[in-house]
Protein backbone atom coordinates (compact mmCIF):
# COMPACT_ATOMS: atom_id res chain seq x y z
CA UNK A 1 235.73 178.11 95.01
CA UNK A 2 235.79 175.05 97.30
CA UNK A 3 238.95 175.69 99.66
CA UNK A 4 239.60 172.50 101.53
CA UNK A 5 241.55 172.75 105.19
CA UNK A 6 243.14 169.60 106.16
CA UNK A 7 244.28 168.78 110.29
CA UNK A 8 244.27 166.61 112.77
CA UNK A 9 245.36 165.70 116.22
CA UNK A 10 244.11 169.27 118.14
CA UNK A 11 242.89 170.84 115.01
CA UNK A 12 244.27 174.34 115.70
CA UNK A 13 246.18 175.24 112.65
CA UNK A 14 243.34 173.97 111.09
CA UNK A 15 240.86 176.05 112.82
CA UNK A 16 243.44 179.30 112.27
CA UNK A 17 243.57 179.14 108.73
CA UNK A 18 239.28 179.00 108.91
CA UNK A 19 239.04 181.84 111.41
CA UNK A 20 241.44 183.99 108.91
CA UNK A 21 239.54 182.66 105.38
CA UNK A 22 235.88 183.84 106.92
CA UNK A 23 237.49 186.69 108.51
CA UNK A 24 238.68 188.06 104.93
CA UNK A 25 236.89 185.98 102.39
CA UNK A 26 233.28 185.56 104.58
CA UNK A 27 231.14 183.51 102.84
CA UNK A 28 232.44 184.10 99.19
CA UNK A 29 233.87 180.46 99.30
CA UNK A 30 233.14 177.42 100.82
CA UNK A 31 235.54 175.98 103.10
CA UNK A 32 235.18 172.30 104.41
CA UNK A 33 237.24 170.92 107.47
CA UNK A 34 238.68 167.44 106.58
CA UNK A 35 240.61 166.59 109.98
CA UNK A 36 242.08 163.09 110.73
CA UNK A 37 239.86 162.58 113.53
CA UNK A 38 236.52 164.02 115.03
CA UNK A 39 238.26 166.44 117.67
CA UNK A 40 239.94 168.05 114.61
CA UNK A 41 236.88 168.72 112.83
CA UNK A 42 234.60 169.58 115.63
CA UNK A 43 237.55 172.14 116.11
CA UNK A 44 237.77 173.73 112.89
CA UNK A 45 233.64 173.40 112.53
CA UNK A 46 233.63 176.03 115.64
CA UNK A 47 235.92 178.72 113.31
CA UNK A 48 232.82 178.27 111.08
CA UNK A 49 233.70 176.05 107.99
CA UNK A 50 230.87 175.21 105.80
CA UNK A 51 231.22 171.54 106.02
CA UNK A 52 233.32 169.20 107.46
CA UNK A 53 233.74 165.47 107.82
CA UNK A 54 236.61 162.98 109.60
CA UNK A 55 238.54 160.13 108.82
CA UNK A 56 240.55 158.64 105.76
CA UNK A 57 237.55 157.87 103.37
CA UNK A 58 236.14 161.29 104.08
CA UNK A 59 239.47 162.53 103.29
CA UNK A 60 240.38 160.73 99.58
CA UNK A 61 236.93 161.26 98.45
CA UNK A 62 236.54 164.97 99.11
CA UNK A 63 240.25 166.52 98.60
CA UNK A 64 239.88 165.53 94.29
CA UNK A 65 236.49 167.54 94.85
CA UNK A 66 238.14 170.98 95.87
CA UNK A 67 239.82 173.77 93.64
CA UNK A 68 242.33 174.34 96.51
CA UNK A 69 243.85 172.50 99.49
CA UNK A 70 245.60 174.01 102.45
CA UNK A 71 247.20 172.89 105.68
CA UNK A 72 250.65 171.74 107.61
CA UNK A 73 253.37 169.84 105.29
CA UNK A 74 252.38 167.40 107.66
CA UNK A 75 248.97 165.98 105.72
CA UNK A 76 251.47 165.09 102.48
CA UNK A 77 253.92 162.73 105.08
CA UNK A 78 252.39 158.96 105.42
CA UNK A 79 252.19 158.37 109.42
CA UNK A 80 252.57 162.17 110.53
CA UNK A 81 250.49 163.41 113.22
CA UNK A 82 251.36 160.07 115.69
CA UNK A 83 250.13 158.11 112.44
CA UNK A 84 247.08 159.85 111.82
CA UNK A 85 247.85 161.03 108.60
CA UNK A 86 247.50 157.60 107.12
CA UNK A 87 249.23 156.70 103.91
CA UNK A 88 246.19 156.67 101.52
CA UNK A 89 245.66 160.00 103.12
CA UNK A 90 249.02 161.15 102.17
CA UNK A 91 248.92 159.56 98.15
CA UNK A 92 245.50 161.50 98.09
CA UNK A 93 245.72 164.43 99.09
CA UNK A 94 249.78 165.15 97.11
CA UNK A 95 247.95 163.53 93.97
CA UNK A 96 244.67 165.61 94.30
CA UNK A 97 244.65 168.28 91.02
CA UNK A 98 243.78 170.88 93.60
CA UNK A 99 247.06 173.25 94.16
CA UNK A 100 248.24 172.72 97.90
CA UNK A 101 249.35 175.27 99.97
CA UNK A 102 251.20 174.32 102.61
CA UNK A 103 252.46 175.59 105.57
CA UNK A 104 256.10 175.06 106.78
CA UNK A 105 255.46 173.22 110.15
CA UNK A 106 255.77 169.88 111.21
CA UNK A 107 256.29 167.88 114.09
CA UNK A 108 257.79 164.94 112.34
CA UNK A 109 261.88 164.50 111.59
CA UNK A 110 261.19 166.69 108.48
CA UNK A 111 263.15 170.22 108.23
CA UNK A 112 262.45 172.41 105.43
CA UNK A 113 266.19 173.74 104.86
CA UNK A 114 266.01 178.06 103.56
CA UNK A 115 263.00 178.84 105.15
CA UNK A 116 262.85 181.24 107.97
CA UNK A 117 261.15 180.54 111.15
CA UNK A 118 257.71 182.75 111.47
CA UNK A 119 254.79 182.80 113.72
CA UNK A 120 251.83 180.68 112.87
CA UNK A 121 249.15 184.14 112.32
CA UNK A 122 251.85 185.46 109.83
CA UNK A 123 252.06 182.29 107.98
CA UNK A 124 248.44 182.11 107.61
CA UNK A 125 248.33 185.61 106.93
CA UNK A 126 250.17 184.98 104.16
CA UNK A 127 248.42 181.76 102.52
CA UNK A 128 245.06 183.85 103.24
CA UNK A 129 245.90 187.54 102.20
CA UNK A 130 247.92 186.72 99.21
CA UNK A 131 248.94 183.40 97.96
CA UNK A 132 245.25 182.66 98.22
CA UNK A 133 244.19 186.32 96.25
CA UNK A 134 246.96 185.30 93.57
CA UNK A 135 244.97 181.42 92.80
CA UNK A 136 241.38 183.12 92.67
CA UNK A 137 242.64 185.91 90.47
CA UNK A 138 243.58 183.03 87.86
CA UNK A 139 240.19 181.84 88.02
């Protein structure tokens, strides 16, 4: 499977969800670190994704590429991330076949109404250790 983790600005969510994929998966898949800028990949390149690359064309071509797509709610909002997260970004990467996973955080005026608040390392926990087990089982 070709997991694809999406970030920008710092790249740290980014780089968490990496760390956690080798930590359980190793090198059974291959993930590859799109971020919106080069700080974001060089950041989630040091948790140890396969690949990664930066910037909006790197972005629409690879995410209809990948069997999976994960990151903030943040990389489906046109002009999140301080405008990063361009709008051909955002078209891309909702209308990508892949299945998104997504987690809960953002730092735009978005609020996700029925959701409690958790931790970062127990969301990705989560998307990891089972919502990630229940997609490759259908495989």
């Amino acid at each position: 499977m070709r997991i694809c983790v999406i970030d920008g600005q710092g790249g740290g969510i980014g780089a968490a969800l990496i760390k956690r994929l080798k930590e359980v998966y190793r090198e059974d898949h291959e993930v590859i670190a799109l971020g919106t800028n080069a700080v974001a990949t060089a950041q989630m390149m040091k948790a140890r994704a396969n690949r990664g690359a930066s910037g909006e064309n790197a972005i629409i071509h690879t995410v209809s590429q990948v069997d999976v797509i994960l990151g903030s709610l943040s990389i489906v909002l046109a002009n999140s991330m301080m405008g990063e997260l361009t709008p051909k970004m955002a078209v891309a990467i909702a209308s990508a076949a892949a299945p998104k996973i997504l987690l809960p955080l953002t730092q735009e005026k978005v609020e996700i109404v029925g959701l409690s608040p958790e931790p970062l390392p127990h969301l990705v926990d989560k998307i990891v250790s089972h919502r990630l087990k229940e997609i490759f089982s259908h495989v």
